[in-house]
PDB file of N, CA and C in Angstrom:
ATOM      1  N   UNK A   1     -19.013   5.092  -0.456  1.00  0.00           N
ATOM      2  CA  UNK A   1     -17.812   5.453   0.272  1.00  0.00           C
ATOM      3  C   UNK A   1     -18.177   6.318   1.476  1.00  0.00           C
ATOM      4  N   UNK A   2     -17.477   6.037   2.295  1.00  0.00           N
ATOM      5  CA  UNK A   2     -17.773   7.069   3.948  1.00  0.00           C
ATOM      6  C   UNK A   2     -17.208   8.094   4.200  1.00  0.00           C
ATOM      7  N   UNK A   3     -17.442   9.136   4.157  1.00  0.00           N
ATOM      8  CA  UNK A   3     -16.507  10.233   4.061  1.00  0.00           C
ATOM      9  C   UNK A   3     -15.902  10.478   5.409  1.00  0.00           C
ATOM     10  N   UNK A   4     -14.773  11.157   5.122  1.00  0.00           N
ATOM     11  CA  UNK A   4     -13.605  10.891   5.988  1.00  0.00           C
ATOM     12  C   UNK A   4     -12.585   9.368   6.076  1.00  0.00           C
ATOM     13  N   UNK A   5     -13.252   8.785   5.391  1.00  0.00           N
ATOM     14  CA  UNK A   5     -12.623   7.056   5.683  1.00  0.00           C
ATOM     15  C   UNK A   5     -11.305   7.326   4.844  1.00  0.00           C
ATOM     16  N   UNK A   6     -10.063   6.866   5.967  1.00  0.00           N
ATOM     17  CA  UNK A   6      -8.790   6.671   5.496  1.00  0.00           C
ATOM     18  C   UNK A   6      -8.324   5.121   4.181  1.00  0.00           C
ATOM     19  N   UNK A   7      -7.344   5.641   3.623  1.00  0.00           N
ATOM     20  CA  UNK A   7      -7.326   4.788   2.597  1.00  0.00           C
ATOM     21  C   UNK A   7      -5.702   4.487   2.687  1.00  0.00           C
ATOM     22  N   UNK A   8      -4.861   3.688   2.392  1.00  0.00           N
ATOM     23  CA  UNK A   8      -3.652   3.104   1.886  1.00  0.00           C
ATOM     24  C   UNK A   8      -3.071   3.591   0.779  1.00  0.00           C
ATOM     25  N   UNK A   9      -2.281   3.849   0.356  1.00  0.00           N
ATOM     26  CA  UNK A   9      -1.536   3.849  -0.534  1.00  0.00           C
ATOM     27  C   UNK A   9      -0.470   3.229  -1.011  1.00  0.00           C
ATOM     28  N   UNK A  10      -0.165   2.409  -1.807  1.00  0.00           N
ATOM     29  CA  UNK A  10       1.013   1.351  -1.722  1.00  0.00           C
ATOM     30  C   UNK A  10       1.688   1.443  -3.705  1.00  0.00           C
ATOM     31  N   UNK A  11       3.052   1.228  -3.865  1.00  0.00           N
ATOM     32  CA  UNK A  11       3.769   1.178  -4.989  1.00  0.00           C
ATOM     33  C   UNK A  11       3.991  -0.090  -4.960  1.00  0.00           C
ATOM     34  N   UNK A  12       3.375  -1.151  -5.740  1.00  0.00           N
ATOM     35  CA  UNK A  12       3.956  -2.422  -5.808  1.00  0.00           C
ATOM     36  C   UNK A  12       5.235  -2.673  -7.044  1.00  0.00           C
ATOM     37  N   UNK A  13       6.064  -3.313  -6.450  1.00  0.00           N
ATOM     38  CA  UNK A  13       7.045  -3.806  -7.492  1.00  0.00           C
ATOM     39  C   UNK A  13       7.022  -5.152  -7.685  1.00  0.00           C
ATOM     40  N   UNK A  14       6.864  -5.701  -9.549  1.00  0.00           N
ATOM     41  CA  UNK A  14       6.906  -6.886  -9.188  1.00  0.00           C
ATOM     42  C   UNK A  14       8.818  -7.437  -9.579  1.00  0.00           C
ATOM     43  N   UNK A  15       9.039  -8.401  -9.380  1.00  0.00           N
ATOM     44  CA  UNK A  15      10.703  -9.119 -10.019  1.00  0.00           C
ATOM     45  C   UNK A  15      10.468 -10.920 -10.128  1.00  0.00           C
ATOM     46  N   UNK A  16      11.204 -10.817 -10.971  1.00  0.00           N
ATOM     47  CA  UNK A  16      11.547 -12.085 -11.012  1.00  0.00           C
ATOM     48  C   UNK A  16      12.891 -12.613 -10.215  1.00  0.00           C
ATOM     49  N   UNK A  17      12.447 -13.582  -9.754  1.00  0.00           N
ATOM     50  CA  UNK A  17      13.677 -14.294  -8.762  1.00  0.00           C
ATOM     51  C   UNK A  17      14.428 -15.345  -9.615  1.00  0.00           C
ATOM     52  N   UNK A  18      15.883 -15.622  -8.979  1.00  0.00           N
ATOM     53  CA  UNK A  18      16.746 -16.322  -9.973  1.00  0.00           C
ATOM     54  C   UNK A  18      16.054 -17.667 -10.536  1.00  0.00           C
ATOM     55  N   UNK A  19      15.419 -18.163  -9.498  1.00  0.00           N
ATOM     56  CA  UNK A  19      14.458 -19.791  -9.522  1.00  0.00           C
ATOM     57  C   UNK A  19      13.459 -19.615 -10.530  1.00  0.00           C
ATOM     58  N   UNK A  20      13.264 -18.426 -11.134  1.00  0.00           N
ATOM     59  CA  UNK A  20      12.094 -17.974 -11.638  1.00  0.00           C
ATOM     60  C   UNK A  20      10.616 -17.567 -11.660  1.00  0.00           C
ATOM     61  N   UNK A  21      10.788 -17.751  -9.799  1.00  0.00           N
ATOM     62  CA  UNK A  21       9.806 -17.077  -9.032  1.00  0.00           C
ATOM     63  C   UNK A  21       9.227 -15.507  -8.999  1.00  0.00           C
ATOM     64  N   UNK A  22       8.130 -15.203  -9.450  1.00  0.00           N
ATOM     65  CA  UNK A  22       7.791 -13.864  -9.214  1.00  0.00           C
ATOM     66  C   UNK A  22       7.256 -13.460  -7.544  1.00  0.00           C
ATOM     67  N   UNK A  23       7.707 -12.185  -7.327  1.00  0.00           N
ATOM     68  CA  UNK A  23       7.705 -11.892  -6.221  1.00  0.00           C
ATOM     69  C   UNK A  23       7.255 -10.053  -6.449  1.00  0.00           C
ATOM     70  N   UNK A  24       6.195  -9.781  -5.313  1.00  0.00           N
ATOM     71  CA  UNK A  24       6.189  -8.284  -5.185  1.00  0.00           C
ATOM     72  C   UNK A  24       6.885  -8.119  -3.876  1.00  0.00           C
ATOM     73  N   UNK A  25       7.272  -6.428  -4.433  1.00  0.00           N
ATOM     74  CA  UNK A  25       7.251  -5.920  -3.267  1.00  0.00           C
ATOM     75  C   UNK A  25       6.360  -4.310  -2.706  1.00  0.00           C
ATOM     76  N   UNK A  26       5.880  -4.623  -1.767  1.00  0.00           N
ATOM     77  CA  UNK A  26       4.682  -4.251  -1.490  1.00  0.00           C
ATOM     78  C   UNK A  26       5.375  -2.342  -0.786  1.00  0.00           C
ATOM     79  N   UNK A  27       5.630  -1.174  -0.966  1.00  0.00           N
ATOM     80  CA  UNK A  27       6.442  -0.108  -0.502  1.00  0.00           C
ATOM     81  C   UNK A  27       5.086   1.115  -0.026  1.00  0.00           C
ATOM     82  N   UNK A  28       5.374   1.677   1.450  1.00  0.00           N
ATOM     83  CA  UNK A  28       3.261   2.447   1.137  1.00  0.00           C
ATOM     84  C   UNK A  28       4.253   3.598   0.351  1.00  0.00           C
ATOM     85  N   UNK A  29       3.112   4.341   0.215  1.00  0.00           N
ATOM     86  CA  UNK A  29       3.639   5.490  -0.580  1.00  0.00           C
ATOM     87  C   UNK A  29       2.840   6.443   0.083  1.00  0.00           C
ATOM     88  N   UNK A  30       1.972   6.317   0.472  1.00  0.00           N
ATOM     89  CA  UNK A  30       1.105   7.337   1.274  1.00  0.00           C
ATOM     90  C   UNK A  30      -0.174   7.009   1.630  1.00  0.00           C
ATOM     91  N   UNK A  31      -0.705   8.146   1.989  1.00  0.00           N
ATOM     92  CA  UNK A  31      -2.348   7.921   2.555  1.00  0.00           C
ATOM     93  C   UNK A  31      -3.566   8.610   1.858  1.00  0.00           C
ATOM     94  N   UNK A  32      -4.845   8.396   1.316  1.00  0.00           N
ATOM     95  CA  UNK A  32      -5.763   8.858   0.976  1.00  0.00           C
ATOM     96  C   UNK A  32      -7.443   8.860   2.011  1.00  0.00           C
ATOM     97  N   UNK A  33      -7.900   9.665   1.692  1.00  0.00           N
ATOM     98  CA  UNK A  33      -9.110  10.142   2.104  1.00  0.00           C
ATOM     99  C   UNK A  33     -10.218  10.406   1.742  1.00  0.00           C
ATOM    100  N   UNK A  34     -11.456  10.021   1.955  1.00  0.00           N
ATOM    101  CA  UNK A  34     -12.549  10.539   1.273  1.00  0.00           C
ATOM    102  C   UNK A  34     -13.269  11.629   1.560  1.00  0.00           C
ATOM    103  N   UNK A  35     -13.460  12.531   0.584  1.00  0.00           N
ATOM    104  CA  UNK A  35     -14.534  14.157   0.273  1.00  0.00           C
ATOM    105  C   UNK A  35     -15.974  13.566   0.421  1.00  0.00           C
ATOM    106  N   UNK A  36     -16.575  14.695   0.796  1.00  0.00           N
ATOM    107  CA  UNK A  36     -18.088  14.675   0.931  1.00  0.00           C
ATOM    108  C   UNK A  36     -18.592  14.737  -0.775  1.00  0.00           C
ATOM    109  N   UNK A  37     -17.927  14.931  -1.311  1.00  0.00           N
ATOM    110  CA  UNK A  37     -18.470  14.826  -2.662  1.00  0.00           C
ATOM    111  C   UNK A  37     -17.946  13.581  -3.774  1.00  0.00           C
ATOM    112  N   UNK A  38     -17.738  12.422  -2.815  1.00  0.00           N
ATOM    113  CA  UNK A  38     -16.765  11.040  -3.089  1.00  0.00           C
ATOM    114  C   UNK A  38     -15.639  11.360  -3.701  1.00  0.00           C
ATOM    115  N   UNK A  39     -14.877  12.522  -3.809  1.00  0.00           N
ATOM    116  CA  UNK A  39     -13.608  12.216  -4.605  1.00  0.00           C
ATOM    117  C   UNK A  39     -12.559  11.814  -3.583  1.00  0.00           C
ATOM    118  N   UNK A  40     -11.386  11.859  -3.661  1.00  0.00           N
ATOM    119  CA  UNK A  40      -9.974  11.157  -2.778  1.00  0.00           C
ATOM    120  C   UNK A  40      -9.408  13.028  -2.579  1.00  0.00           C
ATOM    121  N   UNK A  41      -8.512  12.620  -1.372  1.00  0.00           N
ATOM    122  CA  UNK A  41      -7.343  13.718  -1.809  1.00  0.00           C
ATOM    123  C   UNK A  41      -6.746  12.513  -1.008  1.00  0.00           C
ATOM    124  N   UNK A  42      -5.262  12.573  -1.816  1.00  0.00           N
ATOM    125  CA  UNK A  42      -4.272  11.242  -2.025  1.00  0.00           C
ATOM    126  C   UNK A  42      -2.978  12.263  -1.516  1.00  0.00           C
ATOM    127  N   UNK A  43      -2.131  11.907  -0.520  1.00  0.00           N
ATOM    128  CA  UNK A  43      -0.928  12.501  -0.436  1.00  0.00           C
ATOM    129  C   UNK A  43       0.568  11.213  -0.125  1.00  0.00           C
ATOM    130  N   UNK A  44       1.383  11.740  -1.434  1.00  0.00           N
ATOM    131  CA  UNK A  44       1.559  10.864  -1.318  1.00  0.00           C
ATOM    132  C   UNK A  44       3.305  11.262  -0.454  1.00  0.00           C
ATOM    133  N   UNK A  45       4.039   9.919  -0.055  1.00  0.00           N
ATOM    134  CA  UNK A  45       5.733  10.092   0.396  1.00  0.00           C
ATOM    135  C   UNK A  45       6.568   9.704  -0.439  1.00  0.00           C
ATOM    136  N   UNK A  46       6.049   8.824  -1.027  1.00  0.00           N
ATOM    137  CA  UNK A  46       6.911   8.625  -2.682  1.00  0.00           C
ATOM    138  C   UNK A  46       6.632   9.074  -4.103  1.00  0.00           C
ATOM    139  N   UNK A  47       6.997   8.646  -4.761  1.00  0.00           N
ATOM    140  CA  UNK A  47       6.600   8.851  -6.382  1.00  0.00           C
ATOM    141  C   UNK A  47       6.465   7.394  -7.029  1.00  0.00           C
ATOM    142  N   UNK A  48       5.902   6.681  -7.611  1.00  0.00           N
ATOM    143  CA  UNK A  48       6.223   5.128  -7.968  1.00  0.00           C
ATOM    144  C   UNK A  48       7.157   5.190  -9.136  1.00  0.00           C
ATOM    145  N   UNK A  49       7.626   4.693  -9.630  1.00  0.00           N
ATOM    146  CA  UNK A  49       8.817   5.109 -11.083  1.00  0.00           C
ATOM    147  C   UNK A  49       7.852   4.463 -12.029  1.00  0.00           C
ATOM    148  N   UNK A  50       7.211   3.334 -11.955  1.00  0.00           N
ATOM    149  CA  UNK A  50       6.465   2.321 -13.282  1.00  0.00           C
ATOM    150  C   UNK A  50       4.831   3.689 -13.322  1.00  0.00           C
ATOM    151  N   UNK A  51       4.577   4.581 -12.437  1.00  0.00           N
ATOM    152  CA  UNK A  51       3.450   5.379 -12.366  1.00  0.00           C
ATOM    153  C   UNK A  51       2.399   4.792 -12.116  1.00  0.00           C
ATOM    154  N   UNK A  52       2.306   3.647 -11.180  1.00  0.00           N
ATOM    155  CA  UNK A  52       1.011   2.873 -10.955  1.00  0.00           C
ATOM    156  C   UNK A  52       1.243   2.907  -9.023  1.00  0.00           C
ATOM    157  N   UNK A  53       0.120   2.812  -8.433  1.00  0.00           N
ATOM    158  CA  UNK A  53      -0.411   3.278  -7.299  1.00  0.00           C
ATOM    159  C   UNK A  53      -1.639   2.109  -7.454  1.00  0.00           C
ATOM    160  N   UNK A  54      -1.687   1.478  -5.762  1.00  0.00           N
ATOM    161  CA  UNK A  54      -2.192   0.561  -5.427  1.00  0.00           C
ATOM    162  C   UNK A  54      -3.385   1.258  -3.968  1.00  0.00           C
ATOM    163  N   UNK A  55      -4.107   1.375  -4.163  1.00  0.00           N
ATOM    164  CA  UNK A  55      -5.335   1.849  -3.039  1.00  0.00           C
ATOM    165  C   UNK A  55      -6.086   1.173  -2.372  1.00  0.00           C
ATOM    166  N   UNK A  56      -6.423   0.540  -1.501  1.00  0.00           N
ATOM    167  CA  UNK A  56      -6.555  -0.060  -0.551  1.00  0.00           C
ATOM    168  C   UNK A  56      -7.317   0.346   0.938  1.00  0.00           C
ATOM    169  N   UNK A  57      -8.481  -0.162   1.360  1.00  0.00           N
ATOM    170  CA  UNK A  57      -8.804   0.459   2.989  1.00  0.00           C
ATOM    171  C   UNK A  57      -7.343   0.153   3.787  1.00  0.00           C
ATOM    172  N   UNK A  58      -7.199   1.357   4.687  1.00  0.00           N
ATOM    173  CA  UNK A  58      -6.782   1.469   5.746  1.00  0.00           C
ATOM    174  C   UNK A  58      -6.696   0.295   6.831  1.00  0.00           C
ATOM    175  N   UNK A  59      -5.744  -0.768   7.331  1.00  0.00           N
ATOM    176  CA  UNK A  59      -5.886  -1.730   8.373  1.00  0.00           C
ATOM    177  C   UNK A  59      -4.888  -1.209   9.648  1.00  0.00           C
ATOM    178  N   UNK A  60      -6.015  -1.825  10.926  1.00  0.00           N
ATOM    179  CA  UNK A  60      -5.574  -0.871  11.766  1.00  0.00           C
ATOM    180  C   UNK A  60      -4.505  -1.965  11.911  1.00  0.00           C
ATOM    181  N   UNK A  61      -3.355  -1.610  12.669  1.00  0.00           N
ATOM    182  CA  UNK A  61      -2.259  -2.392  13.308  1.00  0.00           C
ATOM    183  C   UNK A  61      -2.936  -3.693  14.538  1.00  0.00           C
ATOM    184  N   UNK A  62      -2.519  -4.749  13.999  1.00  0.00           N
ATOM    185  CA  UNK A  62      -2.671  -5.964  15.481  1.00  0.00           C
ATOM    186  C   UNK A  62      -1.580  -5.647  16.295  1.00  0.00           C
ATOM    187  N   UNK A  63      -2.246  -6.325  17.456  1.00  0.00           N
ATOM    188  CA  UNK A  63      -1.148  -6.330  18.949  1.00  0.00           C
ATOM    189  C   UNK A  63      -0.115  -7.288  18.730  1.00  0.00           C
ATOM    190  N   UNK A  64       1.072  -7.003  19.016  1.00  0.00           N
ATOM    191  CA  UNK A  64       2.111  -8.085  18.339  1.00  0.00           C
ATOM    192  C   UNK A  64       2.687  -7.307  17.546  1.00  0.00           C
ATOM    193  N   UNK A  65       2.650  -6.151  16.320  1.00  0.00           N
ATOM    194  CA  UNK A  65       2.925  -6.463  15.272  1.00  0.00           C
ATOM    195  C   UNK A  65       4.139  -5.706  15.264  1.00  0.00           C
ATOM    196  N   UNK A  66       4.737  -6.344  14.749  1.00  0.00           N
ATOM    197  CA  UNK A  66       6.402  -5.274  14.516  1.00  0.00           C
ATOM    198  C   UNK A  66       6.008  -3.790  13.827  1.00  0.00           C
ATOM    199  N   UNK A  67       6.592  -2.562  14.128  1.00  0.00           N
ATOM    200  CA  UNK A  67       6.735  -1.192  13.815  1.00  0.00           C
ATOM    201  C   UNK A  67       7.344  -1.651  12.418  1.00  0.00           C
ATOM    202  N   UNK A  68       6.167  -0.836  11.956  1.00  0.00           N
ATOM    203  CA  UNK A  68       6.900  -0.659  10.259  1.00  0.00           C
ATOM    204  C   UNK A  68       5.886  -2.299   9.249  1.00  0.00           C
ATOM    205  N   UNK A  69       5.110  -2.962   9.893  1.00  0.00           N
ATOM    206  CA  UNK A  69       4.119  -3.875   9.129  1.00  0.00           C
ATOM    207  C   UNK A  69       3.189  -3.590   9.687  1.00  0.00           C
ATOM    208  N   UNK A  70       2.406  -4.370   8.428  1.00  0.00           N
ATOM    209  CA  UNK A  70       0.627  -4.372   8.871  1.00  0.00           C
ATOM    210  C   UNK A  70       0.069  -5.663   8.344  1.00  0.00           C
ATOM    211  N   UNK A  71      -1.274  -6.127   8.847  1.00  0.00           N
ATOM    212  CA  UNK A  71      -1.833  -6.939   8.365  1.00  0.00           C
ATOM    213  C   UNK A  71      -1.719  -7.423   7.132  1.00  0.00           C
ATOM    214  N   UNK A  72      -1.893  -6.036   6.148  1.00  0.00           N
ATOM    215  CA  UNK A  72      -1.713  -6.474   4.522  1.00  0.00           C
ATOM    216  C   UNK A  72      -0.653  -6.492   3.892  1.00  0.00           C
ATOM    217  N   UNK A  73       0.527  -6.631   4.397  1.00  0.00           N
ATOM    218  CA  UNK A  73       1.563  -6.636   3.755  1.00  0.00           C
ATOM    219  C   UNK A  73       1.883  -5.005   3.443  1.00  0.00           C
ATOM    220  N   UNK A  74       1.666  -3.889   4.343  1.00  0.00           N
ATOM    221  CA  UNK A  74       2.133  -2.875   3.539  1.00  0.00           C
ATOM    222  C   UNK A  74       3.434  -2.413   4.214  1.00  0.00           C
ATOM    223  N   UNK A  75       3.983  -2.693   4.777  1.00  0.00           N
ATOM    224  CA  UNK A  75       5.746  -2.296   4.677  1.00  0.00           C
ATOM    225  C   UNK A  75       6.031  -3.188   3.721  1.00  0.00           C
ATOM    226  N   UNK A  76       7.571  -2.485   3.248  1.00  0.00           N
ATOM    227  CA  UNK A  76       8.268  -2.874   2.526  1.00  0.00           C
ATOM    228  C   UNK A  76       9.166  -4.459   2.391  1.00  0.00           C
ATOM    229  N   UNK A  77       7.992  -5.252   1.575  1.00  0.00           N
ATOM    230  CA  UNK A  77       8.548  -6.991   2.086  1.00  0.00           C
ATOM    231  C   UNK A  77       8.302  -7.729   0.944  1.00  0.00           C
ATOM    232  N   UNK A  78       8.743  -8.863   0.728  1.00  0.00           N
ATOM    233  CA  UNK A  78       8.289  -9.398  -0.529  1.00  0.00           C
ATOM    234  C   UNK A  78       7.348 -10.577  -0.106  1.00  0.00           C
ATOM    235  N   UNK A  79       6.433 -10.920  -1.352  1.00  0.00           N
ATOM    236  CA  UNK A  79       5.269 -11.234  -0.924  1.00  0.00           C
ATOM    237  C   UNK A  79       5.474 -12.443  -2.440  1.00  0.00           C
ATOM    238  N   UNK A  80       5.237 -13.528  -2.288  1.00  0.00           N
ATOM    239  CA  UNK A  80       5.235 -14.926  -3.309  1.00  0.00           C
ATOM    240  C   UNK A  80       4.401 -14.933  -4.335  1.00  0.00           C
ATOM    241  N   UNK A  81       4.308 -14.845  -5.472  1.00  0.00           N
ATOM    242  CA  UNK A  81       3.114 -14.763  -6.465  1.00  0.00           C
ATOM    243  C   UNK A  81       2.924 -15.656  -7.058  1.00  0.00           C
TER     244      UNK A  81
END
């Protein structure tokens, strides 16, 4: 791990759709970081309710991209499973 390297934070939800399609939805929750001694400090903007947290590298924003998405799906969107 590289210290200083930014990290993602994301609360996934999964549901079932009426068709019986599963679907997440992908919500960030915050940002993490790496210590010179490899641990994280994680801060987060939400709380997840199920208590599971999704971590992930950091993707920078493409040109184009609407405010509020990213490459990986981390605004709040549903995603086909």
């Amino acid at each position: 791990m590289v210290v200083g390297k930014r990290y993602q934070v994301f609360s996934i939800k999964e549901s079932k759709e009426r068709d019986g399609k599963t679907t997440a939805i992908w919500v960030r929750a915050g940002s993490a970081w790496v210590n010179r001694d490899g641990s994280f400090n994680v801060y987060l903007d939400v709380l997840p309710l199920d208590g599971k947290l999704h971590v992930r590298e950091a993707v920078e924003k493409r040109e184009g991209e609407e405010k509020g998405s990213s490459a990986n799906g981390s605004s709040a969107h549903e995603v086909a499973a």
